[in-house]
N, C-alpha and C. Protein backbone atom coordinates (compact mmCIF):
# COMPACT_ATOMS: atom_id res chain seq x y z
N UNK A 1 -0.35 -6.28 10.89
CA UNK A 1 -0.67 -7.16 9.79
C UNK A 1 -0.66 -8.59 10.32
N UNK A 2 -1.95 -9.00 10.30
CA UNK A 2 -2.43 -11.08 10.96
C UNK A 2 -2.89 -10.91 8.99
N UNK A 3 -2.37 -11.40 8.29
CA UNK A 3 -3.07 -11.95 7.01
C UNK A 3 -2.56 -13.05 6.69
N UNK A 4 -3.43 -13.56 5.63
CA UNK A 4 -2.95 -14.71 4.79
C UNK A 4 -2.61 -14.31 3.57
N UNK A 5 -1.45 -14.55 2.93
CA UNK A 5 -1.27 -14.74 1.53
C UNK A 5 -1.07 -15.59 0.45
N UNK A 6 -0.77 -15.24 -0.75
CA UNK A 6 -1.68 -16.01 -1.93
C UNK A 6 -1.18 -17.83 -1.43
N UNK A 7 -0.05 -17.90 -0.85
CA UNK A 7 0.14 -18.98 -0.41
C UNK A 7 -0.62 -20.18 0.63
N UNK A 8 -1.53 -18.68 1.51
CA UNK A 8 -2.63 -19.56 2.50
C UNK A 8 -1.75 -19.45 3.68
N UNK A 9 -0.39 -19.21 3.99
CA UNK A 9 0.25 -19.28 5.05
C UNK A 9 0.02 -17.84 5.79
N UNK A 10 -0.31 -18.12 7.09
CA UNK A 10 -0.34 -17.04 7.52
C UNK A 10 0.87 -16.23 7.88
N UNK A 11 0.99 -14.74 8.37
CA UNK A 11 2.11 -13.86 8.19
C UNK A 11 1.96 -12.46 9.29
N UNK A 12 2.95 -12.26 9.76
CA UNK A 12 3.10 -11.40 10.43
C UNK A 12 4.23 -10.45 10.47
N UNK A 13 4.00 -9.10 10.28
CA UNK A 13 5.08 -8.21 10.58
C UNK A 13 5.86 -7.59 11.50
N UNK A 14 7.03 -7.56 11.33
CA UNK A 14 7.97 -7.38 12.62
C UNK A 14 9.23 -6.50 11.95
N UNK A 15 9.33 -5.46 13.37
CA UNK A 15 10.06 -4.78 13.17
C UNK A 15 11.37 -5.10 13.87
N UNK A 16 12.64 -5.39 13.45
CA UNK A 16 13.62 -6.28 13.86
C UNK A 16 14.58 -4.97 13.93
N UNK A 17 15.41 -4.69 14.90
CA UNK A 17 16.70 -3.93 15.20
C UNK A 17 18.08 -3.99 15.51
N UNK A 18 18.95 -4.37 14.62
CA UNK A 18 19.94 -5.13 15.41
C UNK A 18 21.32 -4.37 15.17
N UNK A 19 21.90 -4.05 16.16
CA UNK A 19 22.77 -3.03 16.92
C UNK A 19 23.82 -2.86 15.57
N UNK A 20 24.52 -4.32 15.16
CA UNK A 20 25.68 -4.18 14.95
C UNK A 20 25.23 -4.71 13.19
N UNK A 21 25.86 -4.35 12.39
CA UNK A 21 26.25 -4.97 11.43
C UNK A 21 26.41 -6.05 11.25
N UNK A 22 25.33 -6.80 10.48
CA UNK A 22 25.39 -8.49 10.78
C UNK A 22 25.20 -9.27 9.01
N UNK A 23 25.86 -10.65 9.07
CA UNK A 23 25.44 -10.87 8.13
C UNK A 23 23.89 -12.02 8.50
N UNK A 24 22.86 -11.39 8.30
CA UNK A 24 21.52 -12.37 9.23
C UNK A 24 21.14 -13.01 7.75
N UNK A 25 20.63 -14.13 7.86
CA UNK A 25 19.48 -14.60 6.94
C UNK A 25 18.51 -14.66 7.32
N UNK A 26 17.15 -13.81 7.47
CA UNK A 26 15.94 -13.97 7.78
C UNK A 26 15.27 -15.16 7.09
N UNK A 27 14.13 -15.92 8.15
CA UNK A 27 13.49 -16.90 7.45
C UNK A 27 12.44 -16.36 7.31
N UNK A 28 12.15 -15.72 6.04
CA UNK A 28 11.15 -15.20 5.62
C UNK A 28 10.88 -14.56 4.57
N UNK A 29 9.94 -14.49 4.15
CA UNK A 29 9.77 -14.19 2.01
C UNK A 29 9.49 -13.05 1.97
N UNK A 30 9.54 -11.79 2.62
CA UNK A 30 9.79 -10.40 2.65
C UNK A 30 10.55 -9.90 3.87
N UNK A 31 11.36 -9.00 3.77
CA UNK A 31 12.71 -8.24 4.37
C UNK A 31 12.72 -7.31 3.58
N UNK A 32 12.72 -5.92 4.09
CA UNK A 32 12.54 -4.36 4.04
C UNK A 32 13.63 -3.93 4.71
N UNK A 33 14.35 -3.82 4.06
CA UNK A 33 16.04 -2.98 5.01
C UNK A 33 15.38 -1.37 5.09
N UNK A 34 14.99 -1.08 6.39
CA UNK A 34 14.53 0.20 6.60
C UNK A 34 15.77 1.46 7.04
N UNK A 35 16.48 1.09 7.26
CA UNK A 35 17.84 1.42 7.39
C UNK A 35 18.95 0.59 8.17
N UNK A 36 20.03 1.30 8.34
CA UNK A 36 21.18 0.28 8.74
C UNK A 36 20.68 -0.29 10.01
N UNK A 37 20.35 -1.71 10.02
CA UNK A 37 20.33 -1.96 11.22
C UNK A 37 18.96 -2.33 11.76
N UNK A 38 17.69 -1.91 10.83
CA UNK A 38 16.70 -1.35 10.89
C UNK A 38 15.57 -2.68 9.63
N UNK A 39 15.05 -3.23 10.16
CA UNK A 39 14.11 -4.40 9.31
C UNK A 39 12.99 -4.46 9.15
N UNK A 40 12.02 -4.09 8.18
CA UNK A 40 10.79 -4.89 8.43
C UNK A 40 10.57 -6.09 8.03
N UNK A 41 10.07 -7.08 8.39
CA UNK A 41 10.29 -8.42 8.34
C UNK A 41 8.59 -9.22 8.29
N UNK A 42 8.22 -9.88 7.33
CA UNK A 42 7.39 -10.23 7.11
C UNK A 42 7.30 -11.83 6.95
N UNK A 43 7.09 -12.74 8.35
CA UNK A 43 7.17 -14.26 8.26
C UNK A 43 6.28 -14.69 9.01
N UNK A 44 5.87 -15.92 8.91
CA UNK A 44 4.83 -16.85 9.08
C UNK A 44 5.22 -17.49 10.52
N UNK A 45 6.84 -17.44 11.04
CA UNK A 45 6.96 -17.66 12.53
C UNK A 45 6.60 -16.60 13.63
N UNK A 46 6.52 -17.52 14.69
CA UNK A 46 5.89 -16.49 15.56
C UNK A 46 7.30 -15.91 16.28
N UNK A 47 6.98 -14.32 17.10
CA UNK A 47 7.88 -13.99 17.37
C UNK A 47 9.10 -14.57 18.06
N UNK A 48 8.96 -15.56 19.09
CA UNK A 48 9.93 -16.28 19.71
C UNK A 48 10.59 -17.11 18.52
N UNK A 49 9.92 -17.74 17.68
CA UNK A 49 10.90 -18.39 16.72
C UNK A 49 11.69 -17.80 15.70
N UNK A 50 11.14 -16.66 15.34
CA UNK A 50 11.79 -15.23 14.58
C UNK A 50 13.14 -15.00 15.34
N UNK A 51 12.76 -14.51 16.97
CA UNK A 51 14.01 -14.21 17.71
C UNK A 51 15.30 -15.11 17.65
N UNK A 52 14.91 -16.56 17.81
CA UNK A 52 16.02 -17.41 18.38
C UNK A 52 16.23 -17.49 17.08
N UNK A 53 16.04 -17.48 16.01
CA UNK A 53 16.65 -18.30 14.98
C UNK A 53 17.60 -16.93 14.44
N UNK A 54 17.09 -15.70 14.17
CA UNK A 54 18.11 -14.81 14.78
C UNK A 54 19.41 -14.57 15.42
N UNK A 55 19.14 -14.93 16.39
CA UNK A 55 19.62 -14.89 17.29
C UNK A 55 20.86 -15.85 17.25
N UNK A 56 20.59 -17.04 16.95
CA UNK A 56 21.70 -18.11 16.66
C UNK A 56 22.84 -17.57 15.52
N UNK A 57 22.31 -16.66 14.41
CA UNK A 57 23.27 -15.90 13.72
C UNK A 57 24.13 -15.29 14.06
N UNK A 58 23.94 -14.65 15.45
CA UNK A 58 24.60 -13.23 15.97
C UNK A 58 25.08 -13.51 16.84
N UNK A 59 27.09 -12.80 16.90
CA UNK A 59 27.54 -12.91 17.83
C UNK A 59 26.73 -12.87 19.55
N UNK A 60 27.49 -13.64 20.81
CA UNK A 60 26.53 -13.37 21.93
C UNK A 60 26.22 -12.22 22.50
N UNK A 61 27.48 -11.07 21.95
CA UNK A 61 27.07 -9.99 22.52
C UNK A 61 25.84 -8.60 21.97
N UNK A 62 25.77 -9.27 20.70
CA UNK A 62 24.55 -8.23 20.20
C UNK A 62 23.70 -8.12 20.60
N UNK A 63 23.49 -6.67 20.64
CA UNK A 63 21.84 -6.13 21.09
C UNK A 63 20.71 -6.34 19.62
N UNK A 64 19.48 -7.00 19.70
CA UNK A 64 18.54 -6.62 18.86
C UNK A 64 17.07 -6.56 19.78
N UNK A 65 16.45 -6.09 18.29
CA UNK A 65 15.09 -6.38 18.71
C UNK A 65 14.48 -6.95 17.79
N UNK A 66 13.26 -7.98 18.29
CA UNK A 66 11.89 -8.34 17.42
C UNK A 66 10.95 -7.89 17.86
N UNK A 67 10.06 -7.23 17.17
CA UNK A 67 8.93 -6.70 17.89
C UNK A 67 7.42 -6.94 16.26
N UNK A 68 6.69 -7.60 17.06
CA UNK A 68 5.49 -7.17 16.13
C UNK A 68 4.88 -6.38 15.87
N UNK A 69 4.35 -5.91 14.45
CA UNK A 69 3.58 -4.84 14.12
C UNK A 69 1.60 -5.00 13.98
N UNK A 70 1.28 -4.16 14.79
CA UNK A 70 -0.47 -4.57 14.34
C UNK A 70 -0.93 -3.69 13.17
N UNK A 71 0.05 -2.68 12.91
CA UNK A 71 -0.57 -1.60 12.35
C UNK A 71 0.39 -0.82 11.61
N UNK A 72 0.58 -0.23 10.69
CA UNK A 72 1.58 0.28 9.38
C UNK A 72 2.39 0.90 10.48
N UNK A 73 3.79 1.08 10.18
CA UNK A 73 4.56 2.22 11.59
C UNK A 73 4.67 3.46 10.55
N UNK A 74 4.29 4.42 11.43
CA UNK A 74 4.82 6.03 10.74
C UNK A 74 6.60 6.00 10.71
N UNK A 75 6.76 6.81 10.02
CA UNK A 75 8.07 6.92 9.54
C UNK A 75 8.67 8.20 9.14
N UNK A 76 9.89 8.19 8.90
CA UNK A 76 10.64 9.88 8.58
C UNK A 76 11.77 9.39 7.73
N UNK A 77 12.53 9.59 6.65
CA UNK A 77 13.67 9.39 6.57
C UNK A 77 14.80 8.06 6.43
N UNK A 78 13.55 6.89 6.31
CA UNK A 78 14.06 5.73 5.83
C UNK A 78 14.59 5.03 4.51
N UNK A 79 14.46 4.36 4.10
CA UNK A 79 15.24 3.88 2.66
C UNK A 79 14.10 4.09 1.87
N UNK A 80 14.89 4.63 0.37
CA UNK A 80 14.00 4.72 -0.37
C UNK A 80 13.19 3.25 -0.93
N UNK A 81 11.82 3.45 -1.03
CA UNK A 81 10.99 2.34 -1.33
C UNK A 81 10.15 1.55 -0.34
N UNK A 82 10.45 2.17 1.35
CA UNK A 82 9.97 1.80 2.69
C UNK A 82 8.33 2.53 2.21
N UNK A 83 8.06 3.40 1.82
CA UNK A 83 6.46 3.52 1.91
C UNK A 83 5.72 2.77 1.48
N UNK A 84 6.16 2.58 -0.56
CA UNK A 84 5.65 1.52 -1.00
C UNK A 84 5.71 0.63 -0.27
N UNK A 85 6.66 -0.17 0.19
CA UNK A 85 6.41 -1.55 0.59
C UNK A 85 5.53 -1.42 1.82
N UNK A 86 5.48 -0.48 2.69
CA UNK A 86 4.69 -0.64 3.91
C UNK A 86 3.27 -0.90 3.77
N UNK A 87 2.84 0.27 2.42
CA UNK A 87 1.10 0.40 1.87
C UNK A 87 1.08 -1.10 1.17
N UNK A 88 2.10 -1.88 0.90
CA UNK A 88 1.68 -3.11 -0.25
C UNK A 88 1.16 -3.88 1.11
N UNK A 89 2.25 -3.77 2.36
CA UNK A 89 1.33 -4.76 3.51
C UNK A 89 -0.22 -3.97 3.87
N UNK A 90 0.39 -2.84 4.13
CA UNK A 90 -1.42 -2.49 4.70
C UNK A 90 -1.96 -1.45 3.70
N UNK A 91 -3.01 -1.67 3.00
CA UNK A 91 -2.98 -1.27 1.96
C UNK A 91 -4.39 -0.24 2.75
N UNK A 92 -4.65 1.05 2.63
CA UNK A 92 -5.26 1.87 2.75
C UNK A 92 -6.68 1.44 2.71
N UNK A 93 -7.30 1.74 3.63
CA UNK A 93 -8.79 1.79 3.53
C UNK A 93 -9.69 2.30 2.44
């Protein structure tokens, strides 16, 4: 997902992983708790600025990840309401 929304700002999805139990504030106007630990994350920064600002939340020793999405991720067994929200970003052909 590269779109613009009703705002005009552009947006990108990212799938964020972070090891430990954290209290994070994402900067960004959608967050999908896909499970513990487990994010989809929908913001207008690009991935390096996603990471560090992250990153500044979390103790030094945590493991995460940011990773961008081009394309809906398949899934098994996540929180209820992860489909809907996935089809509201990429909405079916």
């Amino acid at each position: 997902m590269n779109a613009r929304e009703d705002d005009g700002e552009a947006r990108q999805a990212y799938l964020v992983h972070i090891d430990h139990a954290a209290d994070v504030t994402f900067p960004a106007k959608r967050v999908f708790v896909l499970a513990d630990g487990l994010y989809l994350v929908v913001s207008a920064l690009s991935r390096s600025r996603l990471y560090h600002r992250i990153k500044r939340q979390l103790p030094p020793d945590t493991a995460f990840l940011v990773a961008p999405l081009a394309d809906a991720p398949k899934f098994k067994g996540m929180a209820s309401g992860a489909l809907t929200f996935t089809r509201a970003l990429w909405p079916s052909d």
